[in-house]
C-alpha atoms as a PDB file:
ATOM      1  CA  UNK A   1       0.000   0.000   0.000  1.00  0.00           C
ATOM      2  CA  UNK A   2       1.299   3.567  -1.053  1.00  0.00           C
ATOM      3  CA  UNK A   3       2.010   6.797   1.468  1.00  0.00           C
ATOM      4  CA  UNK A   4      -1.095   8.091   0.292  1.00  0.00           C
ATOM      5  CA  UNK A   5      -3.587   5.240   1.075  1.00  0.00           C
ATOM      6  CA  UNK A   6      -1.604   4.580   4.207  1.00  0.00           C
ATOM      7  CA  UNK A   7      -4.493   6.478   6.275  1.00  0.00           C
ATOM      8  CA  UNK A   8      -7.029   3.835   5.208  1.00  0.00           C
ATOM      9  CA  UNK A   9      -4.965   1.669   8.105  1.00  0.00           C
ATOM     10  CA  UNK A  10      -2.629   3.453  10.521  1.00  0.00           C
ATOM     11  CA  UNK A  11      -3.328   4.807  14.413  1.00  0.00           C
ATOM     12  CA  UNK A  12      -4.278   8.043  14.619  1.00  0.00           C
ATOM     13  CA  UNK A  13      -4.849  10.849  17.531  1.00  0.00           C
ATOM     14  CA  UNK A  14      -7.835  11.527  18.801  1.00  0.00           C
ATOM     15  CA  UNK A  15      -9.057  14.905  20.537  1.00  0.00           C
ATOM     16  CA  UNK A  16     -12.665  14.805  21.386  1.00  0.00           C
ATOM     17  CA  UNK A  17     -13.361  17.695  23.963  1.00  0.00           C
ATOM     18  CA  UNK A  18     -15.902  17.798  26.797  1.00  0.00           C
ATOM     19  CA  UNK A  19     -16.117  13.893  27.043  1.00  0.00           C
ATOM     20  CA  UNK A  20     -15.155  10.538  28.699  1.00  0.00           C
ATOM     21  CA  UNK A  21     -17.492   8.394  26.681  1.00  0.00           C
ATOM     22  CA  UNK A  22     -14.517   8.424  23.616  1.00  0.00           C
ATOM     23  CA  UNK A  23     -11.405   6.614  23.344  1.00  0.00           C
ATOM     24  CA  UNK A  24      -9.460   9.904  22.949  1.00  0.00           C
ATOM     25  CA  UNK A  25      -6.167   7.748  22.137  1.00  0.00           C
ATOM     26  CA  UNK A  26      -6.955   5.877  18.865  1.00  0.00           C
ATOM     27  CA  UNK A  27      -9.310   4.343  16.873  1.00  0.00           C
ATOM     28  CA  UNK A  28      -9.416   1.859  14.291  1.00  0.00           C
ATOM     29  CA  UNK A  29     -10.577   1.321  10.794  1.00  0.00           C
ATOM     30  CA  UNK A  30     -12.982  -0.705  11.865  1.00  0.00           C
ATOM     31  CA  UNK A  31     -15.136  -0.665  15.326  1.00  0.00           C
ATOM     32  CA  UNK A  32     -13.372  -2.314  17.409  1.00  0.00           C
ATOM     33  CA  UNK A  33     -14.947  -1.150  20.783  1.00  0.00           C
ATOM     34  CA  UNK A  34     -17.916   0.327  22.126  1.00  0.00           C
ATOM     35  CA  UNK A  35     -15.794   3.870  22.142  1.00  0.00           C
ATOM     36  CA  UNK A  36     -15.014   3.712  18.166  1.00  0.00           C
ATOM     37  CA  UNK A  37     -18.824   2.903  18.299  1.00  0.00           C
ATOM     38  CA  UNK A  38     -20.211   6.225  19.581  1.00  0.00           C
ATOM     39  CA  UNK A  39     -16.709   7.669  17.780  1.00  0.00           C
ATOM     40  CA  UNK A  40     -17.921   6.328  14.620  1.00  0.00           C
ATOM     41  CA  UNK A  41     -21.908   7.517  15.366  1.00  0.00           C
ATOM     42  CA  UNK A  42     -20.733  11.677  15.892  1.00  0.00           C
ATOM     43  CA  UNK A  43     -18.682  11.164  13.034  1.00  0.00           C
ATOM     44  CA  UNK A  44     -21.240  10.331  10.780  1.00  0.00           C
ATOM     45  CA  UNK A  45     -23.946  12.984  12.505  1.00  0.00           C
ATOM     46  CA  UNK A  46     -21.752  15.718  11.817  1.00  0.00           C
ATOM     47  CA  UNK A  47     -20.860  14.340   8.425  1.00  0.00           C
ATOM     48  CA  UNK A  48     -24.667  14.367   7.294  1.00  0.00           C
ATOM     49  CA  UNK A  49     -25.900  17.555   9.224  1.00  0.00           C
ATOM     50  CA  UNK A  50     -27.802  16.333  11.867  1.00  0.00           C
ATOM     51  CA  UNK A  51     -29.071  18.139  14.809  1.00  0.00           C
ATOM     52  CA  UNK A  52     -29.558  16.211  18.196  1.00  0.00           C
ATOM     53  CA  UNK A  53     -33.069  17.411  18.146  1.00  0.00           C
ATOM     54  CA  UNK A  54     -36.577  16.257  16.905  1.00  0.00           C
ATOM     55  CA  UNK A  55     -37.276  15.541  14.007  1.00  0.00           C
ATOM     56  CA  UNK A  56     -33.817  15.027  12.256  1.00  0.00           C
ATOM     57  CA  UNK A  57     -32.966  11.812  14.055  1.00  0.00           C
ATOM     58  CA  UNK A  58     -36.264  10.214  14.077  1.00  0.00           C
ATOM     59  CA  UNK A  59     -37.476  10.895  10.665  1.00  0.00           C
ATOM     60  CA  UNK A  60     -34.225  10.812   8.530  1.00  0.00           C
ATOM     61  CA  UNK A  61     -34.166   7.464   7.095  1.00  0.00           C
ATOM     62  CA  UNK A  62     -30.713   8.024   5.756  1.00  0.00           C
ATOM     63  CA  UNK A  63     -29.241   8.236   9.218  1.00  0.00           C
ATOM     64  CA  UNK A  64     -31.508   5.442  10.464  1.00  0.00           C
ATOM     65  CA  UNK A  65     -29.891   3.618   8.049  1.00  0.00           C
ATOM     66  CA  UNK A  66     -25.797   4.907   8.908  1.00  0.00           C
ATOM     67  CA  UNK A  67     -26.975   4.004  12.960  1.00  0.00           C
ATOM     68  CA  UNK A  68     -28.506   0.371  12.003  1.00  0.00           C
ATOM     69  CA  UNK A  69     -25.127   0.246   9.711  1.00  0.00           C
ATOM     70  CA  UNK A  70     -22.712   1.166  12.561  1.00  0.00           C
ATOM     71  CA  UNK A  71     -24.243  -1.054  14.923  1.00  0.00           C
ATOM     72  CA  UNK A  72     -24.459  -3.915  13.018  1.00  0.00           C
ATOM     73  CA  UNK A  73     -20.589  -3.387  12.679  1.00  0.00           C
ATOM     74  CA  UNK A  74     -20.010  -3.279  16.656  1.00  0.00           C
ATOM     75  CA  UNK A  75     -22.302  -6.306  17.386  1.00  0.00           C
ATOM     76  CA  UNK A  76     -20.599  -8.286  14.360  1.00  0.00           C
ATOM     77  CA  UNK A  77     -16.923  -7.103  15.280  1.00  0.00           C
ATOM     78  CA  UNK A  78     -17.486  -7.179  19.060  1.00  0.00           C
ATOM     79  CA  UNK A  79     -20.594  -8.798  20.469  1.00  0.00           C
ATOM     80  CA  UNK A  80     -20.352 -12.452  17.557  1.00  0.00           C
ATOM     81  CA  UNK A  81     -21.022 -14.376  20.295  1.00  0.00           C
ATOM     82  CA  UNK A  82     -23.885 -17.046  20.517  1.00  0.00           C
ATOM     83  CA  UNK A  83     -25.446 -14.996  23.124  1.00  0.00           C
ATOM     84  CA  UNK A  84     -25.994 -12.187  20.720  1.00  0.00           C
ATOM     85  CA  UNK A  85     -27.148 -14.129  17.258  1.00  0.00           C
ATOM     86  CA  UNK A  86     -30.367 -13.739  17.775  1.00  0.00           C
ATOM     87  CA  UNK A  87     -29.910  -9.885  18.314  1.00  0.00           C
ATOM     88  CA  UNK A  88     -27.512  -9.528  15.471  1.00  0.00           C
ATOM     89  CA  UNK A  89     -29.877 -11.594  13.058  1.00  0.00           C
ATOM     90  CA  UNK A  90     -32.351  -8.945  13.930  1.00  0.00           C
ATOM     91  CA  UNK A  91     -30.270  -6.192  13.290  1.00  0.00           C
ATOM     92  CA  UNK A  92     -29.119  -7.774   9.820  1.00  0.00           C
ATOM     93  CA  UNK A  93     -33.568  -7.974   8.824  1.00  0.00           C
ATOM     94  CA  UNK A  94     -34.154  -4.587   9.758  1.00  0.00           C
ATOM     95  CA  UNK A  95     -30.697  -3.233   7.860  1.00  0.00           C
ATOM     96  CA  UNK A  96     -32.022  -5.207   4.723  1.00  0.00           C
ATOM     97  CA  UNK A  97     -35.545  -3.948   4.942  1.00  0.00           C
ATOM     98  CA  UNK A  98     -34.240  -0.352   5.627  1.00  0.00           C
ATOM     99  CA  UNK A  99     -31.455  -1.462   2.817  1.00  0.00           C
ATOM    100  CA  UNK A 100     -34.435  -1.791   0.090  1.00  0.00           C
ATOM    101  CA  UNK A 101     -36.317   0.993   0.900  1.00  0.00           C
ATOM    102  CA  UNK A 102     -33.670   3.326   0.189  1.00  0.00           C
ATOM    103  CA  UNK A 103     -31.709   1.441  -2.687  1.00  0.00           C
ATOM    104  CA  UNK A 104     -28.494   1.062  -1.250  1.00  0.00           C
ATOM    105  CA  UNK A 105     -26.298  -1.869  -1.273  1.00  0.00           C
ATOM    106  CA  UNK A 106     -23.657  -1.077   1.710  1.00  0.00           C
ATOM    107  CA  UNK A 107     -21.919  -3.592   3.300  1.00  0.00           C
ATOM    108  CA  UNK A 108     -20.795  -3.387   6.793  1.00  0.00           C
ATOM    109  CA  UNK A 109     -16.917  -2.716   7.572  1.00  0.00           C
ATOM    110  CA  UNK A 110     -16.053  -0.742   4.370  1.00  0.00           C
ATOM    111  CA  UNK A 111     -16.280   3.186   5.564  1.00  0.00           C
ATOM    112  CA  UNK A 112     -14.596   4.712   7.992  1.00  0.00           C
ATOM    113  CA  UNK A 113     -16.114   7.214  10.913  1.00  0.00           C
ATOM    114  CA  UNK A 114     -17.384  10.806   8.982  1.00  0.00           C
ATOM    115  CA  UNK A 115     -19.860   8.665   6.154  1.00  0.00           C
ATOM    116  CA  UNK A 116     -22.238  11.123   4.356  1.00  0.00           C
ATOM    117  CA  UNK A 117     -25.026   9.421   2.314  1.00  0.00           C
ATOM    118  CA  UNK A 118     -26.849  12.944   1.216  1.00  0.00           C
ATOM    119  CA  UNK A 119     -29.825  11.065  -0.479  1.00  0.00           C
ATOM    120  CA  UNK A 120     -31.769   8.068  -0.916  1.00  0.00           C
ATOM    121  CA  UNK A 121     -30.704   5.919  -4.557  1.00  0.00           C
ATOM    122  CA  UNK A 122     -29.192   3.486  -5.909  1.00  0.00           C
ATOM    123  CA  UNK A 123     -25.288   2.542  -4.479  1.00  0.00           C
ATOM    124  CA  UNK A 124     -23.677  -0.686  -4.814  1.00  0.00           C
ATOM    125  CA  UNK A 125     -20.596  -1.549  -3.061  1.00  0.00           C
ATOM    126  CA  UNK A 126     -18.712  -4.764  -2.840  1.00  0.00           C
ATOM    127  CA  UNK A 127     -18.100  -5.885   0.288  1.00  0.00           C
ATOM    128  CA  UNK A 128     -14.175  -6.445   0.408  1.00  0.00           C
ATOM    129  CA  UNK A 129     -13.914  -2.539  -0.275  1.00  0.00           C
ATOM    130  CA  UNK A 130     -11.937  -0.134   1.638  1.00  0.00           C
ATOM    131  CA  UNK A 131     -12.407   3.752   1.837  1.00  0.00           C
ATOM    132  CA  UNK A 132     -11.460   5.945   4.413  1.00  0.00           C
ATOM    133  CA  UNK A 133     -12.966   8.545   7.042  1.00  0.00           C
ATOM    134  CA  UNK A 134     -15.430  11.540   5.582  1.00  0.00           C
ATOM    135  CA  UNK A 135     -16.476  10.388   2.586  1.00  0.00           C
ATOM    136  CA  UNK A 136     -19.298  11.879   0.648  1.00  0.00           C
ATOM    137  CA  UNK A 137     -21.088   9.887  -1.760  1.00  0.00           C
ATOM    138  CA  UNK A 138     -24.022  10.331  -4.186  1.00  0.00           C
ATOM    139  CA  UNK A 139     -26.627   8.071  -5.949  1.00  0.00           C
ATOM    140  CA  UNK A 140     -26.684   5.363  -8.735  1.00  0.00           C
ATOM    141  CA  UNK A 141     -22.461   4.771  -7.459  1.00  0.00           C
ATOM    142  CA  UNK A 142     -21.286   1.492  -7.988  1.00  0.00           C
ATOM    143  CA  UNK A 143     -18.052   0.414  -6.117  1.00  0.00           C
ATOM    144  CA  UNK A 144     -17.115  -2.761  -7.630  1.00  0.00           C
ATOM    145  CA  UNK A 145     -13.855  -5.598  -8.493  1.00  0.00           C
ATOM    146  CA  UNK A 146     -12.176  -6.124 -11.418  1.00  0.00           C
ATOM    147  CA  UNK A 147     -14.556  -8.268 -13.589  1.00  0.00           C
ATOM    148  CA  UNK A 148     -13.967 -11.667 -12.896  1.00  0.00           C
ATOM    149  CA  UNK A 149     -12.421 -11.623  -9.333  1.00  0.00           C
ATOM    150  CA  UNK A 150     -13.741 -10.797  -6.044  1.00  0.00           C
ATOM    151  CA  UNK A 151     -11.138  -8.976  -4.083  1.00  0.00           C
ATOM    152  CA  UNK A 152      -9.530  -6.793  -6.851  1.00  0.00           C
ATOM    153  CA  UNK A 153     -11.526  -3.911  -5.395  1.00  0.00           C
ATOM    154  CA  UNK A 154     -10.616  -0.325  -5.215  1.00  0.00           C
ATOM    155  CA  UNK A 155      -9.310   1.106  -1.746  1.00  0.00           C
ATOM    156  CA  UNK A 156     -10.281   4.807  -1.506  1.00  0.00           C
ATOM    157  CA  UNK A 157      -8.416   7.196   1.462  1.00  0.00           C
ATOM    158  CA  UNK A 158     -10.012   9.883   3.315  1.00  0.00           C
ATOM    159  CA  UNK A 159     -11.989  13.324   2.612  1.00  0.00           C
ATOM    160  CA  UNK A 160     -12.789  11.356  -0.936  1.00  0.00           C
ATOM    161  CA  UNK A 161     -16.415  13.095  -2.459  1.00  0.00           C
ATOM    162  CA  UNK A 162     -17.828  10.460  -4.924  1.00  0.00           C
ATOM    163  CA  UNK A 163     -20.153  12.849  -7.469  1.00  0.00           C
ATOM    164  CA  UNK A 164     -23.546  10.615  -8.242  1.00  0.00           C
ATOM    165  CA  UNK A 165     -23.092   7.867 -11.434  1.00  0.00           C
ATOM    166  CA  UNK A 166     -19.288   7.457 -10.597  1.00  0.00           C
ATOM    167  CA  UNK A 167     -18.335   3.994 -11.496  1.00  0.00           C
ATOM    168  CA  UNK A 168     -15.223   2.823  -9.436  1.00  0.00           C
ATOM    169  CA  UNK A 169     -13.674  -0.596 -10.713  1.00  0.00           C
ATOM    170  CA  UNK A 170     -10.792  -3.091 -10.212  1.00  0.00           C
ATOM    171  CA  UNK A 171      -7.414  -3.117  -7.845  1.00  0.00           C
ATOM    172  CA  UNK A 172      -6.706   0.610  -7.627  1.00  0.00           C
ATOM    173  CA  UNK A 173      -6.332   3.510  -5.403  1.00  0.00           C
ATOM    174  CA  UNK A 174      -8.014   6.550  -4.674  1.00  0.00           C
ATOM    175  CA  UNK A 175      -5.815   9.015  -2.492  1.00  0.00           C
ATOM    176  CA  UNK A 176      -6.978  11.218   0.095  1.00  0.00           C
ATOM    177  CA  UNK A 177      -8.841  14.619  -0.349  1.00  0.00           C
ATOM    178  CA  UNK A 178      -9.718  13.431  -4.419  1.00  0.00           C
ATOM    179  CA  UNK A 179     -13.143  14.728  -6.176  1.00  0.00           C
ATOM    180  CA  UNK A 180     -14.605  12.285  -8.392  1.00  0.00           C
ATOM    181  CA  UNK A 181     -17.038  13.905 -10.515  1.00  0.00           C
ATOM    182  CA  UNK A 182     -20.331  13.142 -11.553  1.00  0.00           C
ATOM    183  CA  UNK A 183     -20.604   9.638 -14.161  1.00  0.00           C
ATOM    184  CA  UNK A 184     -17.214   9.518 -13.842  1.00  0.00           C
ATOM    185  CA  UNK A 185     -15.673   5.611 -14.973  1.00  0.00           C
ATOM    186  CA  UNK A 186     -12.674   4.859 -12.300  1.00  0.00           C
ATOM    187  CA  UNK A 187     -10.838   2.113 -13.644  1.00  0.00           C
ATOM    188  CA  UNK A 188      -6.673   3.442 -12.810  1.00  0.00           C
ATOM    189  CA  UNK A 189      -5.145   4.417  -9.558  1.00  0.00           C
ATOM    190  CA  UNK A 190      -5.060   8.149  -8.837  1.00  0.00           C
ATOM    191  CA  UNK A 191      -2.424   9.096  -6.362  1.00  0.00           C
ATOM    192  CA  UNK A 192      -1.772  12.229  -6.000  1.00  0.00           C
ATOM    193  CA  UNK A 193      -3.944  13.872  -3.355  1.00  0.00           C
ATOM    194  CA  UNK A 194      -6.140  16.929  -3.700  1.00  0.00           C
ATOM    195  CA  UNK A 195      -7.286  17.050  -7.284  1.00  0.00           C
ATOM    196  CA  UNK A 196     -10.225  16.227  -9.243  1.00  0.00           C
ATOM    197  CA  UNK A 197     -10.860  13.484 -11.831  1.00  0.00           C
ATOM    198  CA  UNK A 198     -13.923  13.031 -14.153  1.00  0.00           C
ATOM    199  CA  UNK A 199     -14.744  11.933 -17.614  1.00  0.00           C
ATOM    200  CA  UNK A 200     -14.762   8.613 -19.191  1.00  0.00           C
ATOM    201  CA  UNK A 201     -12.655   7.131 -18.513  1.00  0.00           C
ATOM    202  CA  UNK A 202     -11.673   9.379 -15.418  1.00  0.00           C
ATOM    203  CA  UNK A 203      -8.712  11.731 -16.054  1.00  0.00           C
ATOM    204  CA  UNK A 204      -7.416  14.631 -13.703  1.00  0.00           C
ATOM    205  CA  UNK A 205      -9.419  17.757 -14.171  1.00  0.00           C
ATOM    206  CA  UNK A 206      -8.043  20.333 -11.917  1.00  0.00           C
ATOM    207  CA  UNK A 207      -5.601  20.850  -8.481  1.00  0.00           C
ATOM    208  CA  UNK A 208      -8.709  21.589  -6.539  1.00  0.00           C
ATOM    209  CA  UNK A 209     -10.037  18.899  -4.833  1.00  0.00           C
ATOM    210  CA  UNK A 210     -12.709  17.745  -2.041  1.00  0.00           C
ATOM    211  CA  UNK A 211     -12.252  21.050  -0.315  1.00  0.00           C
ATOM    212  CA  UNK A 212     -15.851  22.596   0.374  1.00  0.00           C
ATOM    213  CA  UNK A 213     -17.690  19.637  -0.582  1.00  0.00           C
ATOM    214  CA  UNK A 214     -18.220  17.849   2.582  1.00  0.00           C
ATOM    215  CA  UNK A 215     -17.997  17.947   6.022  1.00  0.00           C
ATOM    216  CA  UNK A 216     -14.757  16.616   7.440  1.00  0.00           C
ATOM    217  CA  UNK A 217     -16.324  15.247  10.514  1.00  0.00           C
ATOM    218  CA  UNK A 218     -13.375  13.706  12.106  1.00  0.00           C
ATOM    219  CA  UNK A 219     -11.164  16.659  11.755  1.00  0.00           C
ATOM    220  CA  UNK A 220     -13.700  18.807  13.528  1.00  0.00           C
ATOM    221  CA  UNK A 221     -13.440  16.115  16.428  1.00  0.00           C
ATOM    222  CA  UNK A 222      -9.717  16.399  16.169  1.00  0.00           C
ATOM    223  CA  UNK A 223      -9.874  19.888  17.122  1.00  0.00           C
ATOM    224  CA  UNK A 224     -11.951  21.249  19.859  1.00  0.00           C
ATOM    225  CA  UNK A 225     -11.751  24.988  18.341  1.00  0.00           C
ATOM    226  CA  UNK A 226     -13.054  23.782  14.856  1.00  0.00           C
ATOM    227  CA  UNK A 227     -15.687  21.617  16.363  1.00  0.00           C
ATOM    228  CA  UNK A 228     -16.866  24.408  18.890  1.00  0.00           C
ATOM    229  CA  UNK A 229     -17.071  27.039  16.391  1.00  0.00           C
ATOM    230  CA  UNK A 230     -19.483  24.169  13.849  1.00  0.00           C
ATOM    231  CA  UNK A 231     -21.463  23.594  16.324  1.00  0.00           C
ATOM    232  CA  UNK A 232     -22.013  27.491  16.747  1.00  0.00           C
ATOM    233  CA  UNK A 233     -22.928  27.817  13.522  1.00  0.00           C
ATOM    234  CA  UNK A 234     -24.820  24.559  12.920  1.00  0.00           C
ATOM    235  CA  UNK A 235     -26.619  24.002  16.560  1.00  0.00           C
ATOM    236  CA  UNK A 236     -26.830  27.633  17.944  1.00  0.00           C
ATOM    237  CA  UNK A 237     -29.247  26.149  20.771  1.00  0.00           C
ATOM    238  CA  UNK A 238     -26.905  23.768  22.000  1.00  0.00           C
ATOM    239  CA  UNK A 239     -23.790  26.353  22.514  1.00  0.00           C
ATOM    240  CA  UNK A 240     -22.868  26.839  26.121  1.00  0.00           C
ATOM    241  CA  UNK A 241     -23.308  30.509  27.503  1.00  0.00           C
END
């Protein structure tokens, strides 16, 4: 694996002001704990926008579906005992159910903590993929292997925004902080971070990259400044006097 899709798998430092409930040390790229659990569920809230107030997280389907998705991924990685099967085969009906109604085919274990799924569609994604921490990704995406195999499957790094009809294919990698435009076809590594590819087949476009076009969640938790002064802006009624 290159330097720039090393992020998909190393440690990395935590800051998460104002709270014992977080492992403030480390967390993995998968849940590995009940703290990269509740890590992994702020991560995602930020990501998509949501207030800790009624209605947004009882009416939202699309974070219904990221907060079945995480927890299916802490009772599979942590709880896959016999005690818990019946639980976690509950889980598993209600995250297919949920999975139909919104048209999305997203296997547990392949994001990382920040996941923004802006609207309901079709995305396919095979399970053996890999893609980092605040990634932003659009409808009728499909994530898949090299035709033929099952694990030649892209791995994708963090801050990636996937534009809606991308098509991402084969053994390659994305780095971090890349744009991927809309019906873009993916089929070569990219590795230089911070730019923007589109076309078919995808090409670089410009030096710009995912800057501005989502919400790096886990950066904001990184740094209690940043994270005090979004929270300002986005949830004025829960700032402290």
């Amino acid at each position: 694996m290159t330097r720039n899709s090393d992020s998909l798998t190393r440690e990395k430092t935590i800051v998460r002001p104002d709270s014992d409930k977080f492992d403030k040390n480390r967390f993995s790229d998968v849940i590995q704990s009940k703290a990269d659990y509740l890590y992994y569920l702020e991560a995602d809230r930020l990501a998509l926008g949501i207030r800790r107030r009624w209605p947004d997280v009882f009416i939202n389907h699309r974070w219904k579906f990221e907060r079945l998705l995480r927890k299916i991924e802490y009772f599979t990685n942590c709880r896959d005992s016999v005690f818990w099967k019946p639980y976690i085969f509950f889980l598993r009906w209600r995250f297919r159910s949920l999975s139909l109604q919104l048209g999305f085919t997203v296997p547990p274990n392949v994001f990382g903590p920040g996941l923004a799924i802006p609207h309901r569609g079709t995305i396919i994604i095979n399970s053996a993929v890999r893609i980092g921490e605040n990634c932003r990704i659009h409808t009728s995406v499909n994530i898949g292997t090299r035709a033929g195999f099952f694990e030649k499957v892209p791995r994708i790094g963090n801050n990636v925004y996937i534009g809606p009809g991308a098509k991402i294919f084969g053994d390659i990698e994305i780095a971090d902080n890349i744009a991927i435009g809309a019906n873009a076809v993916v089929t070569k590594s990219f590795l230089e971070p911070g730019i923007t590819i589109a076309g078919v087949p995808a090409k670089k476009i410009s030096d710009k990259g995912s800057e501005g076009l989502m919400i790096r969640a886990t950066e904001l938790l990184r740094d209690p400044k940043k994270l005090a002064e979004f929270l300002a802006w986005r949830e004025p009624s829960l700032k402290k006097p």
